[in-house]
Protein backbone atom coordinates (compact mmCIF):
# COMPACT_ATOMS: atom_id res chain seq x y z
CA UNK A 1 18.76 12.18 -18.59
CA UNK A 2 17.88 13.27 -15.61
CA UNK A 3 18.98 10.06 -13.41
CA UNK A 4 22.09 8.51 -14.14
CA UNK A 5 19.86 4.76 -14.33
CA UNK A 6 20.06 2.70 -16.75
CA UNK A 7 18.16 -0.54 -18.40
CA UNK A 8 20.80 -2.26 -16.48
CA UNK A 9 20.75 -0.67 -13.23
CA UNK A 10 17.35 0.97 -13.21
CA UNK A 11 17.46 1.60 -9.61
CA UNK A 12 19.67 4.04 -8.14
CA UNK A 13 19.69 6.76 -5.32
CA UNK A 14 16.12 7.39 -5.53
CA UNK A 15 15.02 4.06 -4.58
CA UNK A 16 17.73 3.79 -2.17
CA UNK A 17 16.18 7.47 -0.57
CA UNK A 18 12.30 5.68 -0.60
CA UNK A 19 13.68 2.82 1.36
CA UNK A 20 15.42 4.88 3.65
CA UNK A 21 12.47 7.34 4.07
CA UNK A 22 9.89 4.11 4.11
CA UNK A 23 12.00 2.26 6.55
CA UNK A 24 12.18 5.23 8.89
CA UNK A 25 8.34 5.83 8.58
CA UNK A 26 7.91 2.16 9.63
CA UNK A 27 9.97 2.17 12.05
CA UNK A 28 8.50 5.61 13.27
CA UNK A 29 4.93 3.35 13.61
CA UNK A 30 5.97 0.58 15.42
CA UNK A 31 7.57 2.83 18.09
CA UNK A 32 4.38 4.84 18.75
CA UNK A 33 2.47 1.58 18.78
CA UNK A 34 5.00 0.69 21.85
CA UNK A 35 2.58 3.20 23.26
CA UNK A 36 -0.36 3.18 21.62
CA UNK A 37 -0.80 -0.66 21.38
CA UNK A 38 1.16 -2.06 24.19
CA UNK A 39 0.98 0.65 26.72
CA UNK A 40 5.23 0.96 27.51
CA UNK A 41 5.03 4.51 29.62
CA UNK A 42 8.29 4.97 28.70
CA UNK A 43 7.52 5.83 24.98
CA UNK A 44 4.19 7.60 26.07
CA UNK A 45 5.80 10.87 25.87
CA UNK A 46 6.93 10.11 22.34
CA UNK A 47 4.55 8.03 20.38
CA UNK A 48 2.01 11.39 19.24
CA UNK A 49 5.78 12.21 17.81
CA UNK A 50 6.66 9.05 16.45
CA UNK A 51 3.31 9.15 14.84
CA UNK A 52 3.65 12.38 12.90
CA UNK A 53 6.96 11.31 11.48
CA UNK A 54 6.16 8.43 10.47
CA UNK A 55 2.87 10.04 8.42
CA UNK A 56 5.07 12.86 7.15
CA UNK A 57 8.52 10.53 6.14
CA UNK A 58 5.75 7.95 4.33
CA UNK A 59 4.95 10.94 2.53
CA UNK A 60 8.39 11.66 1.37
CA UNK A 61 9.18 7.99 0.40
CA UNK A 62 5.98 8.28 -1.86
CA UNK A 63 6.85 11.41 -3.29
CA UNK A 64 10.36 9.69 -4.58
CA UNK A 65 9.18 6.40 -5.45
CA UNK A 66 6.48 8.53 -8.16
CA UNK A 67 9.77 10.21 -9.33
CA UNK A 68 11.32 7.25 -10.13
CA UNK A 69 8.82 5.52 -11.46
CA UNK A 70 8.90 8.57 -13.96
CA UNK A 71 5.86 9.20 -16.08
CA UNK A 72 2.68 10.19 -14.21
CA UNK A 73 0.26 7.29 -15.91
CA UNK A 74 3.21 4.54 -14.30
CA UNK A 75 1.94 6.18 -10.66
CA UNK A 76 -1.88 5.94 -11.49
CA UNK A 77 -1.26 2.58 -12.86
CA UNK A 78 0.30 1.87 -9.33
CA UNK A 79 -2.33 3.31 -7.44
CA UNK A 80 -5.38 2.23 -9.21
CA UNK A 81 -4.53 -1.03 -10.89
CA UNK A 82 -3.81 -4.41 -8.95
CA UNK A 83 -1.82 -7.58 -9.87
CA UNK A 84 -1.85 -10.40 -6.86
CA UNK A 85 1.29 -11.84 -8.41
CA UNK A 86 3.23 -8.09 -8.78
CA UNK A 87 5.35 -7.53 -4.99
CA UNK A 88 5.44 -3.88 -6.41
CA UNK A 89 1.62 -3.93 -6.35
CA UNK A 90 1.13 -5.09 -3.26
CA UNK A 91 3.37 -2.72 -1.87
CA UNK A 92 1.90 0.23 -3.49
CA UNK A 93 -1.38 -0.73 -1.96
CA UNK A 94 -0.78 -1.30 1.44
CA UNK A 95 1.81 1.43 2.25
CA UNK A 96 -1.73 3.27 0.58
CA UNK A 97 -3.37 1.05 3.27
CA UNK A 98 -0.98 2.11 6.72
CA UNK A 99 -1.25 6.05 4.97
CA UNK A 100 -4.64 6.03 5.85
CA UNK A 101 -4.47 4.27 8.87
CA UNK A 102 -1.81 6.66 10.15
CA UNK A 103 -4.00 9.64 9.03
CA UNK A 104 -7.06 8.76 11.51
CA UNK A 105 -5.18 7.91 13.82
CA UNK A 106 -3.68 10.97 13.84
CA UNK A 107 -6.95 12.53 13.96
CA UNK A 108 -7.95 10.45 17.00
CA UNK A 109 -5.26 11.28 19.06
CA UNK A 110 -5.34 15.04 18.32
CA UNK A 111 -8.85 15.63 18.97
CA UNK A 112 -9.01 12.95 22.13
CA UNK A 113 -8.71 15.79 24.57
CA UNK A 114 -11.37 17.77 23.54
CA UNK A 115 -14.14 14.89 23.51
CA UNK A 116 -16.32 14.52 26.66
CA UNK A 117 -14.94 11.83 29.56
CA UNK A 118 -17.40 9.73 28.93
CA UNK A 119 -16.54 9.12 25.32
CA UNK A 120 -12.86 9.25 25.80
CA UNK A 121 -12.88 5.72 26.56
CA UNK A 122 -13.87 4.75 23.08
CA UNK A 123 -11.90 6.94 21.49
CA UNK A 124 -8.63 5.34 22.97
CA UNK A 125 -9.59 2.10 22.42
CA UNK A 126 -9.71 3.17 18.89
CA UNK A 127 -6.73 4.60 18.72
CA UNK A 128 -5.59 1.28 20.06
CA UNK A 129 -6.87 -0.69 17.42
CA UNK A 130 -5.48 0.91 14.58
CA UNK A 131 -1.80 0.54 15.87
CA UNK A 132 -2.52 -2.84 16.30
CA UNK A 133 -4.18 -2.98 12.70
CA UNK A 134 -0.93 -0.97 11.65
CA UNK A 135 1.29 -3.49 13.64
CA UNK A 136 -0.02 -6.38 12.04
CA UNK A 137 0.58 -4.87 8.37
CA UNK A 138 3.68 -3.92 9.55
CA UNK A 139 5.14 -7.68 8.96
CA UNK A 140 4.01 -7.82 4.88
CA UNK A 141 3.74 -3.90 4.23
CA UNK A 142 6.27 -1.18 5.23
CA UNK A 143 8.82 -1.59 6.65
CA UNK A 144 8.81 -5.52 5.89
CA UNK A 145 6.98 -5.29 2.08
CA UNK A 146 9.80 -2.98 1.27
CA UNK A 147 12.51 -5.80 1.74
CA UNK A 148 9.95 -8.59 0.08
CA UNK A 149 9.98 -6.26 -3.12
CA UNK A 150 13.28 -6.96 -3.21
CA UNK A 151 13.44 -11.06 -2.00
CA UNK A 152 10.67 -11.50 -5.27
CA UNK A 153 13.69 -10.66 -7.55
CA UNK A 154 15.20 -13.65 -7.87
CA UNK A 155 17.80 -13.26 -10.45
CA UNK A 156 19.72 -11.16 -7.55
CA UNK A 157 20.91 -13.53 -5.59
CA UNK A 158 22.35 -11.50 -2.89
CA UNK A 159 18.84 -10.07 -1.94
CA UNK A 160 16.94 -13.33 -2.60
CA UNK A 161 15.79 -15.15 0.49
CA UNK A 162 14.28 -14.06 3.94
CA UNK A 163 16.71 -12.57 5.60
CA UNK A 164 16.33 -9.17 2.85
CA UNK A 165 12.98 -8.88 4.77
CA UNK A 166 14.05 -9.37 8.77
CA UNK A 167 17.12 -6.75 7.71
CA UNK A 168 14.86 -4.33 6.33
CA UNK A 169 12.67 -4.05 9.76
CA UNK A 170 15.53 -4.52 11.94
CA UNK A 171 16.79 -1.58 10.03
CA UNK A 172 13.52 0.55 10.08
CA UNK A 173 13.78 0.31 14.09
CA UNK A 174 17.14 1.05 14.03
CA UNK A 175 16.63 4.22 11.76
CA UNK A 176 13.06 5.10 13.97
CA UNK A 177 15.11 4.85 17.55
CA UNK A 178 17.81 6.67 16.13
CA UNK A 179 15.88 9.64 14.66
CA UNK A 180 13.87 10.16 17.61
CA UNK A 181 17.21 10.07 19.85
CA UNK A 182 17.91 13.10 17.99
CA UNK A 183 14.73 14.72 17.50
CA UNK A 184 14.03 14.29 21.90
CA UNK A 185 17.59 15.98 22.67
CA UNK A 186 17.31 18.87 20.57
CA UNK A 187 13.44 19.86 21.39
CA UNK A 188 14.72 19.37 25.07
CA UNK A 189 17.28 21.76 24.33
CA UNK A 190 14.65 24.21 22.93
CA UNK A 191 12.55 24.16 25.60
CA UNK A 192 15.73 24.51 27.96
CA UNK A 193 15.37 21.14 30.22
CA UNK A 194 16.84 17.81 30.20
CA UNK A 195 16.10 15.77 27.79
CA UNK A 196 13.24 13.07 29.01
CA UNK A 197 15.37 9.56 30.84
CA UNK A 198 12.71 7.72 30.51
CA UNK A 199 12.26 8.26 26.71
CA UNK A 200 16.16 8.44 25.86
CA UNK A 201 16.53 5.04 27.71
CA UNK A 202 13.91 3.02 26.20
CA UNK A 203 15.11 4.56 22.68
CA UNK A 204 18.55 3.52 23.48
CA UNK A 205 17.57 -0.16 24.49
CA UNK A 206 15.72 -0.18 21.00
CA UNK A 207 18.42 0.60 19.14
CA UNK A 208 20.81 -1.48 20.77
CA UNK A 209 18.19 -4.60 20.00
CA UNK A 210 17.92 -3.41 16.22
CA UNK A 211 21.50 -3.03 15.82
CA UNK A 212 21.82 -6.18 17.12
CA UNK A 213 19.59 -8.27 14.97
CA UNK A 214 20.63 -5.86 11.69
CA UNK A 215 24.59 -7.13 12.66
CA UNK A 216 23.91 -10.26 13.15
CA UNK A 217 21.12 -10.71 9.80
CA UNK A 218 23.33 -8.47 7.60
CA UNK A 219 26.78 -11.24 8.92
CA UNK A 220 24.94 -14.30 7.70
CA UNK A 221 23.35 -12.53 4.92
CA UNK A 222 27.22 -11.82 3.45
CA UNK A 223 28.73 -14.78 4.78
CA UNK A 224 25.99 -16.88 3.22
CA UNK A 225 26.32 -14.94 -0.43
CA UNK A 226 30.03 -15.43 -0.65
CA UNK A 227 29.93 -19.07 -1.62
CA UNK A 228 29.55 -20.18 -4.45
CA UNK A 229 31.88 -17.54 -5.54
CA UNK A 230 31.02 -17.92 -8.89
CA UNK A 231 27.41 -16.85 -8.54
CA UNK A 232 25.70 -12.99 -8.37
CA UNK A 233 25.37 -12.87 -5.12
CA UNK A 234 29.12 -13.70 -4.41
CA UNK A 235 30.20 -11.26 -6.54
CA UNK A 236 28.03 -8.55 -5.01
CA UNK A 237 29.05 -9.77 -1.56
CA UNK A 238 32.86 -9.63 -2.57
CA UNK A 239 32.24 -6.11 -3.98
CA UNK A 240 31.13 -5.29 -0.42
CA UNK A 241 33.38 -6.89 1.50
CA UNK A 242 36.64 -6.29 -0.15
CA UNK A 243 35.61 -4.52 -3.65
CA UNK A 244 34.52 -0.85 -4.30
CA UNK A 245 31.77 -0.38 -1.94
CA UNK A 246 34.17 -1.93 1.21
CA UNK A 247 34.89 1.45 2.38
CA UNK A 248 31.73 2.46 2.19
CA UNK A 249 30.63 -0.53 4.30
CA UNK A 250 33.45 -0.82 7.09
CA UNK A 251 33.47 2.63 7.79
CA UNK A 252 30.38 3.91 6.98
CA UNK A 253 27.97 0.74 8.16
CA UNK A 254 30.30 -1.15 10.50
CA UNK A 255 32.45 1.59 12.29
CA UNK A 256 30.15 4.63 12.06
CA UNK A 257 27.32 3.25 11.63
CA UNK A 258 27.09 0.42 14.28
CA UNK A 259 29.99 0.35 16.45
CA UNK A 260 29.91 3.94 17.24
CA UNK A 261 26.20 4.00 18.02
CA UNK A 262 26.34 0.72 20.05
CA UNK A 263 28.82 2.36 22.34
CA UNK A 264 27.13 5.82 22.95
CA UNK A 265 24.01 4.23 23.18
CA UNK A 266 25.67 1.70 26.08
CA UNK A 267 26.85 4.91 27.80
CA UNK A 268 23.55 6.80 27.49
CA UNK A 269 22.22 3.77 29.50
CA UNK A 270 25.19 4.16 32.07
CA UNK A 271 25.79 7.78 32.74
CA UNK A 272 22.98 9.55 30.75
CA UNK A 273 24.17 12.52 28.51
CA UNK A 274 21.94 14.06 25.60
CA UNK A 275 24.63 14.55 23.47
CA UNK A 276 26.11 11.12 23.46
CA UNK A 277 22.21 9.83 22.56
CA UNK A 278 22.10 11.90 19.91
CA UNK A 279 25.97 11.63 18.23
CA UNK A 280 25.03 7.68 18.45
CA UNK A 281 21.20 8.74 17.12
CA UNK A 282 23.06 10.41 13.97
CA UNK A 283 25.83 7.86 13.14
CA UNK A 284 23.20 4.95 13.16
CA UNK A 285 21.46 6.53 10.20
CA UNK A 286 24.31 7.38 8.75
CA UNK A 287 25.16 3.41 8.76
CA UNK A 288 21.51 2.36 7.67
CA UNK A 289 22.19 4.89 4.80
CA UNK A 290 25.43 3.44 3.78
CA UNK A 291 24.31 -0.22 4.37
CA UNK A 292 21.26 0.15 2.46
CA UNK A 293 22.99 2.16 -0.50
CA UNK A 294 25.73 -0.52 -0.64
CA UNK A 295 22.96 -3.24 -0.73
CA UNK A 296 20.95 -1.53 -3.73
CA UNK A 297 23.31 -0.49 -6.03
CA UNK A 298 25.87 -4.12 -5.80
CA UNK A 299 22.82 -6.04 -6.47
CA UNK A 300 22.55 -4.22 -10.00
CA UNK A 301 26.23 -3.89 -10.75
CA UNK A 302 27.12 -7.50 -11.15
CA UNK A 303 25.69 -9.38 -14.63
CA UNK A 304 23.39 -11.92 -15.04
CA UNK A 305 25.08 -14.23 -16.92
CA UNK A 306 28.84 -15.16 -17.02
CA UNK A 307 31.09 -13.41 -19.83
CA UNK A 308 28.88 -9.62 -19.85
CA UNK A 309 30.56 -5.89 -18.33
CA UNK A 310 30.11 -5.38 -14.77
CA UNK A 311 27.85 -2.22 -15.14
CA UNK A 312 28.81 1.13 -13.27
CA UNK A 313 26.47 3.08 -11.25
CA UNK A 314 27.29 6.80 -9.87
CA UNK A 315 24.40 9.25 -8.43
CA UNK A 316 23.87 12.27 -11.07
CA UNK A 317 24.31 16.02 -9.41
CA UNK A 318 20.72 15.55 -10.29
CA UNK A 319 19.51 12.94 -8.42
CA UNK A 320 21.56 14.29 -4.78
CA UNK A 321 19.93 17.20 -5.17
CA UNK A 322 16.57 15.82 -5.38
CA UNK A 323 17.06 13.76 -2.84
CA UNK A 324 18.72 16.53 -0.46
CA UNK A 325 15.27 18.33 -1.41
CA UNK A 326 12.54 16.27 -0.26
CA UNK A 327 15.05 15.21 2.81
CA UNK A 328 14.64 19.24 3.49
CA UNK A 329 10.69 19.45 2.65
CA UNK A 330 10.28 16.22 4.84
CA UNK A 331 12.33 17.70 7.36
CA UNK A 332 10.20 21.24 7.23
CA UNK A 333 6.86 19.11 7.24
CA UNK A 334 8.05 17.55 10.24
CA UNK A 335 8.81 20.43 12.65
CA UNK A 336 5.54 22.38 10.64
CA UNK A 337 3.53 19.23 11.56
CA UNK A 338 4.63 19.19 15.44
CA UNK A 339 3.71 23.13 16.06
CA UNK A 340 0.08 22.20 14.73
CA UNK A 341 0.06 18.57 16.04
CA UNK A 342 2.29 18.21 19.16
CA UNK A 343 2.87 21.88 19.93
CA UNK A 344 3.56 20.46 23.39
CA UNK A 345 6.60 18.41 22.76
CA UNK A 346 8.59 22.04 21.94
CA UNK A 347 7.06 23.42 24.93
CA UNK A 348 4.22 25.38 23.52
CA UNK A 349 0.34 25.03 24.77
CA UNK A 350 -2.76 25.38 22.69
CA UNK A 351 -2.99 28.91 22.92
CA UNK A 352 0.63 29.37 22.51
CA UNK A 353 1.42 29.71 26.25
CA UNK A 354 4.65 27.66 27.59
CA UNK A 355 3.23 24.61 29.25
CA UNK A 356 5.87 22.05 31.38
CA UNK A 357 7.62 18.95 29.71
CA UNK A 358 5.44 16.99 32.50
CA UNK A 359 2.08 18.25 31.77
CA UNK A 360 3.15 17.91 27.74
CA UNK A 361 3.28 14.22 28.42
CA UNK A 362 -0.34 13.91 29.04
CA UNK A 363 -1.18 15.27 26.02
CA UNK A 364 1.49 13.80 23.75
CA UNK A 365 0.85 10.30 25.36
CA UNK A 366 -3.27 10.29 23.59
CA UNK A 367 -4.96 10.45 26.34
CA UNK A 368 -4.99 8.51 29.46
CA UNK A 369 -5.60 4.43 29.43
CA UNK A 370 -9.02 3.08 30.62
């Protein structure tokens, strides 16, 4: 067997990986769409980078959910077949949906400098529409369809319920902020400047915001589970709290993963410093991660009914691998994807001269507003 899964915990680290990937590609939407849609300068020189990532991780999380769903007629049933009553299905179809949205988009804003000035004007307002199209299917597709697939089970009481959907796109920003904290102070430091302020800071005030509405959504959602004890979801939430997966949650999603990054990010705000953005960039996914493994694997590990085994879960050699795999390909597609789509976030012009971080702006911004 190639995954350690089970009938009774069929999802494991794979589906944990597409939510991560998903969540981040989301995430990686909305923030260009800060841009895009809503015209925030601040993210202008980052949204033609936000939207590449978020095209490429969508990708990724595609490319694992088909590997767990195993045999290649399940994917085609996915993709071609639809059931209005079937979360799964709906998801399937409009991440589909956002995929192709993302892809013209992409188009648009690549070829927007070469059209005349007198078109230019349409083009944007395009380009404005479809992150507004994008935005809207944000709140039932990916990021927040992802966490409804998982409210629709029922039986689980722990992820039953509408806060499973406002965690899962408090997390996607969270994961999209912190990425692109990272990604902006190390192509700074490959093009030998300081990294952007303006970019850094309104990245830092997004992931405070997300980190704040994941806390407080992820408290309640715990706190709420715990009683009745006797039930699934108390269980799970005990396991959590103060069973196996406790270490893995104060450390890795409440101490790494949130009060780490809450306090770098505070002192990126108050002092500046590339290196504090991006230590508080890396320790928020980290904490998503760990969160969002924690959440998937408890909800399978406790029985349905009273009197059966708690089942055991563990990740095969297998399924890390995999995983560390398409993280590396998505990672490679990324940085292969910004030399032919955004050569002038890394410093690099069309014709592979070295252009300035401020004229890169105007291009990675789309093209100037009308």
């Amino acid at each position: 067997m190639a995954a350690d899964t089970t009938n009774r915990v069929p999802w494991g680290l794979w589906v944990v990986a597409y939510t991560w990937f998903s969540g981040l590609a989301g995430g990686m939407f909305l923030i260009s769409s800060l841009w895009y849609l809503f015209r925030i300068k601040a993210f202008a020189a980052i949204a033609r980078l936000s939207l590449v990532g978020s095209l490429v991780f969508l990708i990724a999380s595609a490319i694992l959910i088909a590997l767990d769903l195993g045999v290649l007629g399940n994917v085609a049933g996915a993709l071609l077949f639809f059931r209005w009553s079937s979360a799964l299905s709906w998801e399937v179809k409009l991440c589909t949906v956002l995929l192709i949205i993302m892809t013209v988009q992409l188009a648009l804003v690549v070829t927007c400098g070469s059209v005349r000035e007198e078109q230019r004007g349409n083009r944007n307002f395009a380009i404005r529409v479809l992150a507004g199209v994008g935005v809207a299917l944000s709140f039932v597709g990916v990021p927040s369809g992802t966490g409804m697939l998982f409210a629709a089970v029922g039986a689980r009481d722990l992820w039953s319920g509408g806060a499973t959907v406002v965690s899962f796109y408090a997390a996607a920003l969270v994961m999209a902020a912190a990425f692109l904290l990272i990604v902006c102070i190390v192509l700074a430091r490959l093009r030998h400047e300081a990294p952007e302020r303006g970019a850094t800071k309104g990245l830092s005030y997004v992931l405070l915001a997300a980190l704040a509405v994941s806390i407080f959504v992820t408290f309640f959602q715990l706190m709420s589970s715990l009683f009745p004890v006797e039930s699934s979801g108390g269980q799970a939430a005990r396991l959590i709290l103060m069973g196996s997966f406790a270490p893995l949650f104060w450390i890795g999603a409440v101490g790494i993963g949130s009060v780490l990054p809450i306090a770098l990010a505070v002192k990126t705000l108050r002092k500046g410093g590339g290196t504090c953005a991006a230590i508080a960039g890396f320790s928020a996914l980290i904490g998503v991660f760990s969160l969002r493994y924690a959440f998937v694997t408890v909800g399978f590990l406790v029985p349905l009914l009273p009197g059966l085994p708690t089942a055991s879960y563990v990740p095969s050699v297998f399924e890390i691998g995999v995983v560390v795999f398409a993280s590396g390909i998505a990672l490679g597609l990324f940085g292969l994807f910004i030399r032919l789509f955004d050569p002038a976030s890394i410093g690099v012009g069309r014709n592979g001269t070295t252009v300035a971080w401020g004229d890169a702006k105007q291009v990675i911004g789309g093209g100037a507003e009308k």
